[in-house]
PDB file of N, CA and C in Angstrom:
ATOM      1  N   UNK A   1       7.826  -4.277 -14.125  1.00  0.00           N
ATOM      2  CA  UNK A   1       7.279  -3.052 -13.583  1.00  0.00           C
ATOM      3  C   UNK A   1       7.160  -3.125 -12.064  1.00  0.00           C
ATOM      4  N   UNK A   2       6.357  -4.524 -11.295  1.00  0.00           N
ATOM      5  CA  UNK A   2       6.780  -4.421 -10.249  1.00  0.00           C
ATOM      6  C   UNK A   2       7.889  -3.978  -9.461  1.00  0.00           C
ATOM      7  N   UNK A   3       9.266  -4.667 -10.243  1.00  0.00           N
ATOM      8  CA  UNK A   3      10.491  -3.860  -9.696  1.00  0.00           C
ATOM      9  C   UNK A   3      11.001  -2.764  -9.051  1.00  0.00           C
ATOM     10  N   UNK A   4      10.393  -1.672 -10.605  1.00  0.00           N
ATOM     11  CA  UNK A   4      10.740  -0.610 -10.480  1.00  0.00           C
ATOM     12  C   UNK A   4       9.478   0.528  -9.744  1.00  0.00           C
ATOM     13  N   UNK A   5       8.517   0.028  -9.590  1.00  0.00           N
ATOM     14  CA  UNK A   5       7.730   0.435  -8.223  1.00  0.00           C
ATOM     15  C   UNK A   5       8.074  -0.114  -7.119  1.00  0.00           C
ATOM     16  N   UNK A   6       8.435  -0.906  -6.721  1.00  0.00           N
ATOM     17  CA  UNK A   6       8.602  -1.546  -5.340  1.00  0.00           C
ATOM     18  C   UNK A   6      10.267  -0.668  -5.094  1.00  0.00           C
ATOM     19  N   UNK A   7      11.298   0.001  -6.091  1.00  0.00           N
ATOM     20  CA  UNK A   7      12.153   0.626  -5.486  1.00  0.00           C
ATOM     21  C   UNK A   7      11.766   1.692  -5.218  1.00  0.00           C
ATOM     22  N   UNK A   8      10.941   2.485  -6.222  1.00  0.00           N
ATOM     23  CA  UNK A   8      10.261   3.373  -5.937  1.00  0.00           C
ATOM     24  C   UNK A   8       9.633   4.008  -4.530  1.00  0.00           C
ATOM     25  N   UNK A   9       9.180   2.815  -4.349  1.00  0.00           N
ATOM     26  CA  UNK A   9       8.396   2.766  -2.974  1.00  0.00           C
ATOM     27  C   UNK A   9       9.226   2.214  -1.653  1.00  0.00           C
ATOM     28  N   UNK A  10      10.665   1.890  -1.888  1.00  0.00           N
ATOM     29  CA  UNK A  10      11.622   1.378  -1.076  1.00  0.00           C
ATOM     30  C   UNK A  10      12.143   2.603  -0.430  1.00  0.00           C
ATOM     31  N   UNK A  11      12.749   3.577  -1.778  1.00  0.00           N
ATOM     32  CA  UNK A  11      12.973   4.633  -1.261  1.00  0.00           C
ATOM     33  C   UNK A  11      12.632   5.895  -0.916  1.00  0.00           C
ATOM     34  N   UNK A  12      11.113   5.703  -0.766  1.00  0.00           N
ATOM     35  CA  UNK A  12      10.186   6.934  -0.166  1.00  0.00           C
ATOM     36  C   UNK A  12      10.170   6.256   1.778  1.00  0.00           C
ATOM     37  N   UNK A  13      10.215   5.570   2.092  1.00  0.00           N
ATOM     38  CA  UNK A  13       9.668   4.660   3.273  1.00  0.00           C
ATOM     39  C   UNK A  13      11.489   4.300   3.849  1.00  0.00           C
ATOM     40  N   UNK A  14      12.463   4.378   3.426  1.00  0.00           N
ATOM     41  CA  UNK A  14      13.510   4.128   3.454  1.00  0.00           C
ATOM     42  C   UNK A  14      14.634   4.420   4.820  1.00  0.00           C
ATOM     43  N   UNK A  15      13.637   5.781   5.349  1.00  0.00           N
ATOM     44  CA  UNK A  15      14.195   6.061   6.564  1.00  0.00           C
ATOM     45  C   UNK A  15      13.732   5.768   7.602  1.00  0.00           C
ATOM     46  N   UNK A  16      12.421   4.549   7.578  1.00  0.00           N
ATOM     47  CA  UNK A  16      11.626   4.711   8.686  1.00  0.00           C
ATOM     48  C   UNK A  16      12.024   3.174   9.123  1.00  0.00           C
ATOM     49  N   UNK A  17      12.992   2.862  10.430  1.00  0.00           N
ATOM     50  CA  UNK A  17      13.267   1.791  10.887  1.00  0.00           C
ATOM     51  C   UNK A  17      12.335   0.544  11.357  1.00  0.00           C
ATOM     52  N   UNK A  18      11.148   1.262  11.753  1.00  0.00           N
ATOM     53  CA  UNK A  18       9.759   0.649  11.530  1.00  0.00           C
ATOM     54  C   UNK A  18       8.925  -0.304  10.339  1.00  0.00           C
ATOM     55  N   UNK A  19       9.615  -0.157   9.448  1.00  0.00           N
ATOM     56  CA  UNK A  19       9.391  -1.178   7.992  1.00  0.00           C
ATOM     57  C   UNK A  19      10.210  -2.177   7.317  1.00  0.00           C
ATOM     58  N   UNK A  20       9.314  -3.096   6.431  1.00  0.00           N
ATOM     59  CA  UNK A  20      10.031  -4.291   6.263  1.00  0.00           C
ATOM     60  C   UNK A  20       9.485  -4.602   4.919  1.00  0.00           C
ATOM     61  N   UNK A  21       9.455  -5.584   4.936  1.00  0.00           N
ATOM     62  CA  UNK A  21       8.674  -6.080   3.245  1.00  0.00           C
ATOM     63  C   UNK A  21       8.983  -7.638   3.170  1.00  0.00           C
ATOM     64  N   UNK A  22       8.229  -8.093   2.958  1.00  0.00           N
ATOM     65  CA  UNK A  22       7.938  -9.634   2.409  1.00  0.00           C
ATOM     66  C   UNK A  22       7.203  -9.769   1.308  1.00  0.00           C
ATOM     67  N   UNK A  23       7.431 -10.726   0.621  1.00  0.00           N
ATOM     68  CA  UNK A  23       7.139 -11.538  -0.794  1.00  0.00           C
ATOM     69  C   UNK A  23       5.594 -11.673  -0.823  1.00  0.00           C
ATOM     70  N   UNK A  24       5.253 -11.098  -1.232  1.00  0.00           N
ATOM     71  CA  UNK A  24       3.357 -11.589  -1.188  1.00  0.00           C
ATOM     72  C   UNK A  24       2.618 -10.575  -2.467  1.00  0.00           C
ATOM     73  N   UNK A  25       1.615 -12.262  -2.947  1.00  0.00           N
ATOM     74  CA  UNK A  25       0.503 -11.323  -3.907  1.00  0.00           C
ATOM     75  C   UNK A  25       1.008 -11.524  -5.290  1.00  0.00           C
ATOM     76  N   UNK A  26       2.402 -11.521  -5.376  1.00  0.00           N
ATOM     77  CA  UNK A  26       3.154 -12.298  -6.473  1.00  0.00           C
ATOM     78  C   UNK A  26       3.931 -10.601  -6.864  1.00  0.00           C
ATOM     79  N   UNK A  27       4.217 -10.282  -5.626  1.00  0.00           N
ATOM     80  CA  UNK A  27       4.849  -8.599  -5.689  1.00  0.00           C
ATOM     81  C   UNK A  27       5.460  -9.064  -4.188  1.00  0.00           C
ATOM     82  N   UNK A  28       5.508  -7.484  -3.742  1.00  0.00           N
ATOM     83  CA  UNK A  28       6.437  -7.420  -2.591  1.00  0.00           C
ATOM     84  C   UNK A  28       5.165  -6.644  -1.782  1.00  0.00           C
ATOM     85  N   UNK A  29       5.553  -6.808  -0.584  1.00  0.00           N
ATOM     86  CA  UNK A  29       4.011  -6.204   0.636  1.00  0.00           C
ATOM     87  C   UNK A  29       5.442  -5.448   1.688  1.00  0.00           C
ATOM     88  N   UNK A  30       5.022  -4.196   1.658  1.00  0.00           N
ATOM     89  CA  UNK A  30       5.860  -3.354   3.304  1.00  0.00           C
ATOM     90  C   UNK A  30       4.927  -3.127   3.706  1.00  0.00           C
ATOM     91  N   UNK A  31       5.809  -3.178   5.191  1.00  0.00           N
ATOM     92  CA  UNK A  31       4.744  -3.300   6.124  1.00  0.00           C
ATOM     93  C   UNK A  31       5.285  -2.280   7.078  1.00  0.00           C
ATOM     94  N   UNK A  32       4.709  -1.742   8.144  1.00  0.00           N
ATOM     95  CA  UNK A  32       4.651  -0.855   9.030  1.00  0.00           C
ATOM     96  C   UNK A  32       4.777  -1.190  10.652  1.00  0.00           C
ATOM     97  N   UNK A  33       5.900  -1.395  11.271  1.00  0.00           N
ATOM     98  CA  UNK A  33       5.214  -2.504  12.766  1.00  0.00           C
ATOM     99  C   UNK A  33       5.124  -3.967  12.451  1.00  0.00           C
ATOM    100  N   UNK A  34       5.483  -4.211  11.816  1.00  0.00           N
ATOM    101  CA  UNK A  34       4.997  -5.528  11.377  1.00  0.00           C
ATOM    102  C   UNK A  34       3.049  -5.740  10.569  1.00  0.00           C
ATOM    103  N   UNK A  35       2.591  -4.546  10.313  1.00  0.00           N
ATOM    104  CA  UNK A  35       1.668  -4.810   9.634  1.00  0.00           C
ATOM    105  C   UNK A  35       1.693  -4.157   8.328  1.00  0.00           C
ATOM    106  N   UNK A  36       0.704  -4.901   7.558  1.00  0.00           N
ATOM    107  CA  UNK A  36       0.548  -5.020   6.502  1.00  0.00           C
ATOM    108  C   UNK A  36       0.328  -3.287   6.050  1.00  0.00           C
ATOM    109  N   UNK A  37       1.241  -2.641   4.957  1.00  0.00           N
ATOM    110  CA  UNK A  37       0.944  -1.001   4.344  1.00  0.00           C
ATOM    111  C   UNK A  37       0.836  -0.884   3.158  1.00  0.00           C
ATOM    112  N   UNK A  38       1.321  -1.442   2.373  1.00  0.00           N
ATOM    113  CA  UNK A  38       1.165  -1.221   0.614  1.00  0.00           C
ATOM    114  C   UNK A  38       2.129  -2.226   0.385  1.00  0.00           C
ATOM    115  N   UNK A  39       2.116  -2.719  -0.924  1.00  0.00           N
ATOM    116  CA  UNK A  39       2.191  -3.731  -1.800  1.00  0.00           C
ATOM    117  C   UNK A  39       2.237  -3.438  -3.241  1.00  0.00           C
ATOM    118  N   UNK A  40       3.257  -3.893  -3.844  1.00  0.00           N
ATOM    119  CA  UNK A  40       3.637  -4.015  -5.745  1.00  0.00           C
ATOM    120  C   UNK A  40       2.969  -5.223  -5.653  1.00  0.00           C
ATOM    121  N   UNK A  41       2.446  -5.060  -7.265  1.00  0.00           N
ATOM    122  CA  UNK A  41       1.285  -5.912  -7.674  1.00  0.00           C
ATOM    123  C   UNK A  41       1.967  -6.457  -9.127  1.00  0.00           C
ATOM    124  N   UNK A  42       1.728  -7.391 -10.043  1.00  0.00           N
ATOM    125  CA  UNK A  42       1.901  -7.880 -11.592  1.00  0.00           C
ATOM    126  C   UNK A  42       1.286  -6.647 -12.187  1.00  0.00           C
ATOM    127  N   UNK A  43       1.920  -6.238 -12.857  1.00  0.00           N
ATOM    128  CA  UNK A  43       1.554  -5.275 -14.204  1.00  0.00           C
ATOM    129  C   UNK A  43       1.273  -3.731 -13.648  1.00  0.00           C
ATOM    130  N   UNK A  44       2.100  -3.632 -12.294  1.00  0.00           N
ATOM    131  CA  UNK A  44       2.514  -1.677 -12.058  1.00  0.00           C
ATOM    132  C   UNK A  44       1.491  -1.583 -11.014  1.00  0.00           C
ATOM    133  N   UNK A  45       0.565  -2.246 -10.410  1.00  0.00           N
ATOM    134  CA  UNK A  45      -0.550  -1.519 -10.027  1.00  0.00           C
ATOM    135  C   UNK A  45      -0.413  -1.842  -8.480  1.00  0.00           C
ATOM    136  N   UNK A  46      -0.512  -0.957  -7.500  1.00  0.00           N
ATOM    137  CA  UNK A  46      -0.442  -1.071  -6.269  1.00  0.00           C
ATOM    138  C   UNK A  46      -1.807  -1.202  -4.994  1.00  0.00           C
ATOM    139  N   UNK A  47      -1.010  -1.564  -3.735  1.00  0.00           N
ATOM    140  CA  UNK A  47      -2.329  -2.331  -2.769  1.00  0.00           C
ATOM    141  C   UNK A  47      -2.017  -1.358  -1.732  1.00  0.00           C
ATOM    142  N   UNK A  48      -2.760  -0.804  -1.363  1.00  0.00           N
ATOM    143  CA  UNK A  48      -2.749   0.053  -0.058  1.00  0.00           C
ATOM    144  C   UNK A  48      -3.903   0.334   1.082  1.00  0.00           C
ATOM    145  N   UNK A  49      -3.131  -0.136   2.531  1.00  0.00           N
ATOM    146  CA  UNK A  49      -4.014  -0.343   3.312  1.00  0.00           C
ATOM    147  C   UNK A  49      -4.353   0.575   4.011  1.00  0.00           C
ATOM    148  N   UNK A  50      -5.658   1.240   3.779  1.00  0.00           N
ATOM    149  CA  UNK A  50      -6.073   2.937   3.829  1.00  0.00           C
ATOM    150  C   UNK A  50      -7.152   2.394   5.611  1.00  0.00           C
ATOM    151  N   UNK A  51      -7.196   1.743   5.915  1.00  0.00           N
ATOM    152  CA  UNK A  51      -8.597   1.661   6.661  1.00  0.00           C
ATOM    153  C   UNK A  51      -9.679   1.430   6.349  1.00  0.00           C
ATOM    154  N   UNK A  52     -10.954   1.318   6.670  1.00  0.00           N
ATOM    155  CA  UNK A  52     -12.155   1.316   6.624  1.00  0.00           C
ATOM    156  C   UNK A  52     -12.871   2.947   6.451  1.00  0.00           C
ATOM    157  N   UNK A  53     -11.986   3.851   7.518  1.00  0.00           N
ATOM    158  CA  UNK A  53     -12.982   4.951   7.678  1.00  0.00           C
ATOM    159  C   UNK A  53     -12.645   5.747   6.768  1.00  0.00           C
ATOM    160  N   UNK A  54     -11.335   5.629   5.688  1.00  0.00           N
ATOM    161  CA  UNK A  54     -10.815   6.451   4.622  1.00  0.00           C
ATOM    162  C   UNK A  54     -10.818   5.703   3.527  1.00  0.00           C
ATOM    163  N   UNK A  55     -11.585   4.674   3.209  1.00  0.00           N
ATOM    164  CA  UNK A  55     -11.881   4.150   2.064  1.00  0.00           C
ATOM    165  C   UNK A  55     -12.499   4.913   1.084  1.00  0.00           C
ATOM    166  N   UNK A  56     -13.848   5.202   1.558  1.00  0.00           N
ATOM    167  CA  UNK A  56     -14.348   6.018   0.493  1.00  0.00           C
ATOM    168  C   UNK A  56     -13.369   6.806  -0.186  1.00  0.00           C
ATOM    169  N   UNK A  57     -12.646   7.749   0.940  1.00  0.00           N
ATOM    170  CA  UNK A  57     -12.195   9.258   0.357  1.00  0.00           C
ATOM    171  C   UNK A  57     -10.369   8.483  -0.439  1.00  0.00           C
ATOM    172  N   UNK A  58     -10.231   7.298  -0.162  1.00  0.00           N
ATOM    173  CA  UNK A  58      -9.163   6.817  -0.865  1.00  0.00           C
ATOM    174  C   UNK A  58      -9.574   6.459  -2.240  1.00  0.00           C
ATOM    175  N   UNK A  59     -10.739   6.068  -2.232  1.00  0.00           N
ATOM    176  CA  UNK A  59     -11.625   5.470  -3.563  1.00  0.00           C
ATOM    177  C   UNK A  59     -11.650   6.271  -4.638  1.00  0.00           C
ATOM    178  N   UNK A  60     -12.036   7.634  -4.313  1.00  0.00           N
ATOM    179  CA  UNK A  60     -12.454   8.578  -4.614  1.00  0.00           C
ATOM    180  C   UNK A  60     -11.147   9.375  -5.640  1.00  0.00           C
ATOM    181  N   UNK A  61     -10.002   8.935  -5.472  1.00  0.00           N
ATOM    182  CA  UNK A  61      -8.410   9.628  -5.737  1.00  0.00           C
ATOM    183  C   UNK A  61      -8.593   8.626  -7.358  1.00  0.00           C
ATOM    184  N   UNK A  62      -7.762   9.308  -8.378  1.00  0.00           N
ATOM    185  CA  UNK A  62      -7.593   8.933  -9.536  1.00  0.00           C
ATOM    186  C   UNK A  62      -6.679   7.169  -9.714  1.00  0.00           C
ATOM    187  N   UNK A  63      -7.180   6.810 -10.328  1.00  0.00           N
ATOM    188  CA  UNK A  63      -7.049   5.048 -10.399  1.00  0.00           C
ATOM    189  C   UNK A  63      -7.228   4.245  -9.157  1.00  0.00           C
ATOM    190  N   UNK A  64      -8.082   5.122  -8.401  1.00  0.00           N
ATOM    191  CA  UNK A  64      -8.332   3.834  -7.212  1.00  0.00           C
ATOM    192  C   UNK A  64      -9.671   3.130  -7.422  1.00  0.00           C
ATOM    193  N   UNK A  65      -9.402   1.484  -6.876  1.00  0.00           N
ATOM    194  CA  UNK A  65     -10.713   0.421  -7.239  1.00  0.00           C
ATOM    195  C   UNK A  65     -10.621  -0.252  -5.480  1.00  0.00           C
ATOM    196  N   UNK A  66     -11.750  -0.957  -5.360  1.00  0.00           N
ATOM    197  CA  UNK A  66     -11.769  -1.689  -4.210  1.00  0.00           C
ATOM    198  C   UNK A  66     -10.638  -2.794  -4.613  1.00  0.00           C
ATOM    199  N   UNK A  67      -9.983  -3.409  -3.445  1.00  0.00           N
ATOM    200  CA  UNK A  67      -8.799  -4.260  -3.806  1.00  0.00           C
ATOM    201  C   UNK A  67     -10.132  -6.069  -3.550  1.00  0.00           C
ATOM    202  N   UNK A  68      -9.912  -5.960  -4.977  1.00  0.00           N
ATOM    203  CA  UNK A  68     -10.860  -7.833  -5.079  1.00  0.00           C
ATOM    204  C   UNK A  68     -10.143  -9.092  -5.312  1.00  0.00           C
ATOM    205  N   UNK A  69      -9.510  -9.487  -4.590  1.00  0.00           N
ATOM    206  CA  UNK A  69      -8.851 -10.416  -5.109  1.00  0.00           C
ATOM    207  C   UNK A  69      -9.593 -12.187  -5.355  1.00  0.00           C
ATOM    208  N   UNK A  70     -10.602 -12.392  -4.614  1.00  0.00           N
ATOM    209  CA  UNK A  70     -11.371 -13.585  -4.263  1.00  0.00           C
ATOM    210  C   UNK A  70     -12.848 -13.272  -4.888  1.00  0.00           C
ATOM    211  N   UNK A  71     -13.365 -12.577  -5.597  1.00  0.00           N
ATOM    212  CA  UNK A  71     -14.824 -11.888  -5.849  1.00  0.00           C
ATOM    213  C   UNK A  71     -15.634 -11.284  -4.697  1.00  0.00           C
ATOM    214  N   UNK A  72     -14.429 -11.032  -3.343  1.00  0.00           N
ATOM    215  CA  UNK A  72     -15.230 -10.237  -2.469  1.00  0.00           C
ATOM    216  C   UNK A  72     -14.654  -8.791  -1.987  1.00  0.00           C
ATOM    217  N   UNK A  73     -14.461  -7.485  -2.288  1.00  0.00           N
ATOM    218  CA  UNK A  73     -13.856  -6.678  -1.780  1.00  0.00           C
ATOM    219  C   UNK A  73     -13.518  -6.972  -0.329  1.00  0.00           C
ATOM    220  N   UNK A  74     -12.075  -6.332  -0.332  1.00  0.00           N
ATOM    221  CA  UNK A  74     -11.132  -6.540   1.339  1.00  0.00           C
ATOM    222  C   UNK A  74     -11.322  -4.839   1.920  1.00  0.00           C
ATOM    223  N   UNK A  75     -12.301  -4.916   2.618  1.00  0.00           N
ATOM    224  CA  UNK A  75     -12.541  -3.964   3.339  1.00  0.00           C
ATOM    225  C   UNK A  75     -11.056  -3.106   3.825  1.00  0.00           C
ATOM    226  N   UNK A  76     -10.947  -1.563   3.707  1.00  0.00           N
ATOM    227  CA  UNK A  76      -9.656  -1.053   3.941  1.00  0.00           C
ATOM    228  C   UNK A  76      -8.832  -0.844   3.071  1.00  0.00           C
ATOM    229  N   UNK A  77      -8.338  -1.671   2.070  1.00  0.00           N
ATOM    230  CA  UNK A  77      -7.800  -2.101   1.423  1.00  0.00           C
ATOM    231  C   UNK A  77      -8.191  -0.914  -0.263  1.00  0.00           C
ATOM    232  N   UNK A  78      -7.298  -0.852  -1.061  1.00  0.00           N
ATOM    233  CA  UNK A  78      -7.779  -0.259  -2.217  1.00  0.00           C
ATOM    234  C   UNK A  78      -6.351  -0.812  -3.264  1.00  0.00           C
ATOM    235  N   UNK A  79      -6.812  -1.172  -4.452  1.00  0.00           N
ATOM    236  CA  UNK A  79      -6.016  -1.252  -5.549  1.00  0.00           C
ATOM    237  C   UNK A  79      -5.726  -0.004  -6.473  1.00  0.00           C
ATOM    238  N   UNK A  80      -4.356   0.743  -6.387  1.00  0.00           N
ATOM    239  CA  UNK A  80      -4.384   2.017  -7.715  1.00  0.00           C
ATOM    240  C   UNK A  80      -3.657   1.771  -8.404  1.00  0.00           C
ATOM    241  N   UNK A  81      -4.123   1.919 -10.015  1.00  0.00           N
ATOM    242  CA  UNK A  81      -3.446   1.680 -11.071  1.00  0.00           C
ATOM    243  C   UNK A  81      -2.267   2.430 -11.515  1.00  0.00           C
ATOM    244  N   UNK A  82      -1.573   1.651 -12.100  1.00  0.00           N
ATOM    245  CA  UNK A  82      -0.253   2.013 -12.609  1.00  0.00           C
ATOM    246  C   UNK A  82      -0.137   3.615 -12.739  1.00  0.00           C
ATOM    247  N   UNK A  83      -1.661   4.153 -13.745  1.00  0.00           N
ATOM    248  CA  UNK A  83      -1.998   5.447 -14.019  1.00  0.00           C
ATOM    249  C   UNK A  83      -2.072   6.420 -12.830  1.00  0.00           C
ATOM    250  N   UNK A  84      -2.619   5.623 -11.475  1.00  0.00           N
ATOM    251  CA  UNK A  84      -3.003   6.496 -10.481  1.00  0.00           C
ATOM    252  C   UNK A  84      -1.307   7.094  -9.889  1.00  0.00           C
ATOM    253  N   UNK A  85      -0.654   6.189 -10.008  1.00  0.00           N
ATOM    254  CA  UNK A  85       0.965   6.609  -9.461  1.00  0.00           C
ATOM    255  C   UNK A  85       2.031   6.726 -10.321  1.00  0.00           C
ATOM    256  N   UNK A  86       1.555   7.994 -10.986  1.00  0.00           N
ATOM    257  CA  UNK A  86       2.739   9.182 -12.215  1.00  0.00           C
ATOM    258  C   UNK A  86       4.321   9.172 -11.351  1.00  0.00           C
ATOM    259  N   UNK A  87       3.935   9.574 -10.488  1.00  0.00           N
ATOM    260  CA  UNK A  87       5.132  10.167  -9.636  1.00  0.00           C
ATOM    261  C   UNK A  87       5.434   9.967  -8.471  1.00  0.00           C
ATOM    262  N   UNK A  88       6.619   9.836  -8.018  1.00  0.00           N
ATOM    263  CA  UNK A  88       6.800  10.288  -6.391  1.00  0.00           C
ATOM    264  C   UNK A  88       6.452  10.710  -5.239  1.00  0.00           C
ATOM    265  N   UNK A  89       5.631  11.681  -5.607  1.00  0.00           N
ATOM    266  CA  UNK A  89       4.916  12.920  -5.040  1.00  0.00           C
ATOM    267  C   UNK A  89       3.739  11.957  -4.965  1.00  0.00           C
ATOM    268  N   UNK A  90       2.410  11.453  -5.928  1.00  0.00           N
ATOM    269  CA  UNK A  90       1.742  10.412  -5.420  1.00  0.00           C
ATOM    270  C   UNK A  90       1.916   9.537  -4.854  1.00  0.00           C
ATOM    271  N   UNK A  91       2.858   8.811  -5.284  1.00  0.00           N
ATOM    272  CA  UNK A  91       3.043   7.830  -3.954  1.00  0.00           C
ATOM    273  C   UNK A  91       3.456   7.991  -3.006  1.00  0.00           C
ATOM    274  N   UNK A  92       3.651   8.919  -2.619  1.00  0.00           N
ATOM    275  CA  UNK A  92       3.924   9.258  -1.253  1.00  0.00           C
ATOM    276  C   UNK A  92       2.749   9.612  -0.288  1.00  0.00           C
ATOM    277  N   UNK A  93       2.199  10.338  -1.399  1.00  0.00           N
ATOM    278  CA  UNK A  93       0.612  11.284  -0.373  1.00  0.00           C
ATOM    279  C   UNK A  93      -0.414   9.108  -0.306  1.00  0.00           C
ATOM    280  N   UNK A  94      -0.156   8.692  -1.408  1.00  0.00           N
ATOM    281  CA  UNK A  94      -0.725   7.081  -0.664  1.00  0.00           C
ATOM    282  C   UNK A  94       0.023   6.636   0.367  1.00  0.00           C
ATOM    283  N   UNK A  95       1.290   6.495   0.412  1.00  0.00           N
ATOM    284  CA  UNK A  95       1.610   6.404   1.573  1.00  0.00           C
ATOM    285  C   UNK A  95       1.260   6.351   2.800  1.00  0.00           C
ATOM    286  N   UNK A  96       1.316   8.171   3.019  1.00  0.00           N
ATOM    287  CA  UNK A  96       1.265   9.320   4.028  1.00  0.00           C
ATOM    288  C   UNK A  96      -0.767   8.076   4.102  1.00  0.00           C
ATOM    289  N   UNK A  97      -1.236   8.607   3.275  1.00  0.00           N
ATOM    290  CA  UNK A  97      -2.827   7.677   3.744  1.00  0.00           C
ATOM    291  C   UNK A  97      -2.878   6.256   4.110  1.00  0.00           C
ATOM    292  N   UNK A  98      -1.755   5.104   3.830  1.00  0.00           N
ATOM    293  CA  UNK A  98      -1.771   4.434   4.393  1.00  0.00           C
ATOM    294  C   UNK A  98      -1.244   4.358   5.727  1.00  0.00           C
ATOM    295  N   UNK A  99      -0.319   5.204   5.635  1.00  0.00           N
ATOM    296  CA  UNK A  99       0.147   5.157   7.232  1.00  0.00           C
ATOM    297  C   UNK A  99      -0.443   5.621   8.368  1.00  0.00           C
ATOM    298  N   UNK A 100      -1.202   6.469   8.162  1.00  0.00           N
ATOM    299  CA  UNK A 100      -2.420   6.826   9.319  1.00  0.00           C
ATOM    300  C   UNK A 100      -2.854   6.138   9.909  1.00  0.00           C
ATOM    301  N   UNK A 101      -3.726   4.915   8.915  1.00  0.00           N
ATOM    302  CA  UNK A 101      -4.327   3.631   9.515  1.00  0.00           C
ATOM    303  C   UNK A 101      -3.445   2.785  10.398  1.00  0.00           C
ATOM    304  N   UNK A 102      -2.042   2.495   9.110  1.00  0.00           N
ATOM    305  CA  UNK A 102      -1.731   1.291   9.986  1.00  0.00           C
ATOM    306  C   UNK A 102      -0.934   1.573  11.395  1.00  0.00           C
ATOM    307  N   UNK A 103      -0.303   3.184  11.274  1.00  0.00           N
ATOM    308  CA  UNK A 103       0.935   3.366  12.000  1.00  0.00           C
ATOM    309  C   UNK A 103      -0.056   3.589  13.684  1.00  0.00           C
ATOM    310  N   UNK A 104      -1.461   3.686  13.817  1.00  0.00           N
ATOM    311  CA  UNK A 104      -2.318   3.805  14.558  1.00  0.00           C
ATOM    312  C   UNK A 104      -2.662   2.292  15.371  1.00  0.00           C
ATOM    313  N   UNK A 105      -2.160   1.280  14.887  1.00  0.00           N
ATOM    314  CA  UNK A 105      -2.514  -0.030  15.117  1.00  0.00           C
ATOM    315  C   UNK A 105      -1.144  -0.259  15.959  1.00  0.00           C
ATOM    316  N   UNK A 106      -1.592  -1.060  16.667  1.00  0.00           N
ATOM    317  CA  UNK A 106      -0.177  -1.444  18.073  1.00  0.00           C
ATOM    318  C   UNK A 106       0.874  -2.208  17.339  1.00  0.00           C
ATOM    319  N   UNK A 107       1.537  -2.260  16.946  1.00  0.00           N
ATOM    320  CA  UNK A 107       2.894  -3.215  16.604  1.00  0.00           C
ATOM    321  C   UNK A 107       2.579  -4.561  16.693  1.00  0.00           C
ATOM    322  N   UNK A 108       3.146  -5.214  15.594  1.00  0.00           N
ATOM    323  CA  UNK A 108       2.972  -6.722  16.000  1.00  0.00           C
ATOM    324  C   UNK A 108       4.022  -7.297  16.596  1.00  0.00           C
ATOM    325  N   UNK A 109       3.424  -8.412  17.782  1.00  0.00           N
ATOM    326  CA  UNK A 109       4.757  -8.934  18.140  1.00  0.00           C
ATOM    327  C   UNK A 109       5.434 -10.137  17.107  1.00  0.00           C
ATOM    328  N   UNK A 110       6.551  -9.781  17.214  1.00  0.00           N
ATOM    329  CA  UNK A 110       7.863 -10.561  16.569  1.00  0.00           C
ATOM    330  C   UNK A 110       7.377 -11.668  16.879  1.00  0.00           C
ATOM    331  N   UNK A 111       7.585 -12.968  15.308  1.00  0.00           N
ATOM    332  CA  UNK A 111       6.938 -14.612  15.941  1.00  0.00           C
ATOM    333  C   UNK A 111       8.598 -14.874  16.218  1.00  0.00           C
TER     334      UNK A 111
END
């Protein structure tokens, strides 16, 4: 299932020369600038990096949880279930909310 979300999500983000993706989480992580934007997860369920100041109102959207990976919520961050992303059209509007945050953050420089 990861797979076939992570193409999913390859080809919504597909035109933007600004993105990349690396191996992480035991899924795949794109990134924005070189920072961290959403992520395929084991068993369909996705990681998206909404901010701090749109957490709540990201929380708030159907299958979203705080993203816990250590027993401490990662501030910004939100996990949505397989259920929360039916379609295209949702993952995109997560997207469109992760990219606010990150596309707002300065570029990382190239190591």
């Amino acid at each position: 299932m990861t797979t076939v979300l992570a193409e999913r999500v390859r080809a919504l983000i597909a035109d933007d020369p600004n993105t990349g993706e690396i191996r992480m989480f035991g899924g795949i992580c794109f990134t924005l600038n070189g920072h961290m934007l959403c992520g395929t997860m084991k068993g369909g369920d996705a990681m998206f990096r909404v901010g701090p100041e749109q957490e709540a109102d990201a929380l708030s959207r159907p299958g979203a949880r705080p993203m816990d990976f250590t027993g401490r919520p990662m501030k910004g961050f939100v996990i949505v279930s397989q259920t929360g992303l039916a379609d295209d059209q949702t993952i995109s509007e997560w997207i469109a909310v992760a990219t606010r945050f990150v596309g707002a953050l300065p570029p990382k420089a190239k190591k």
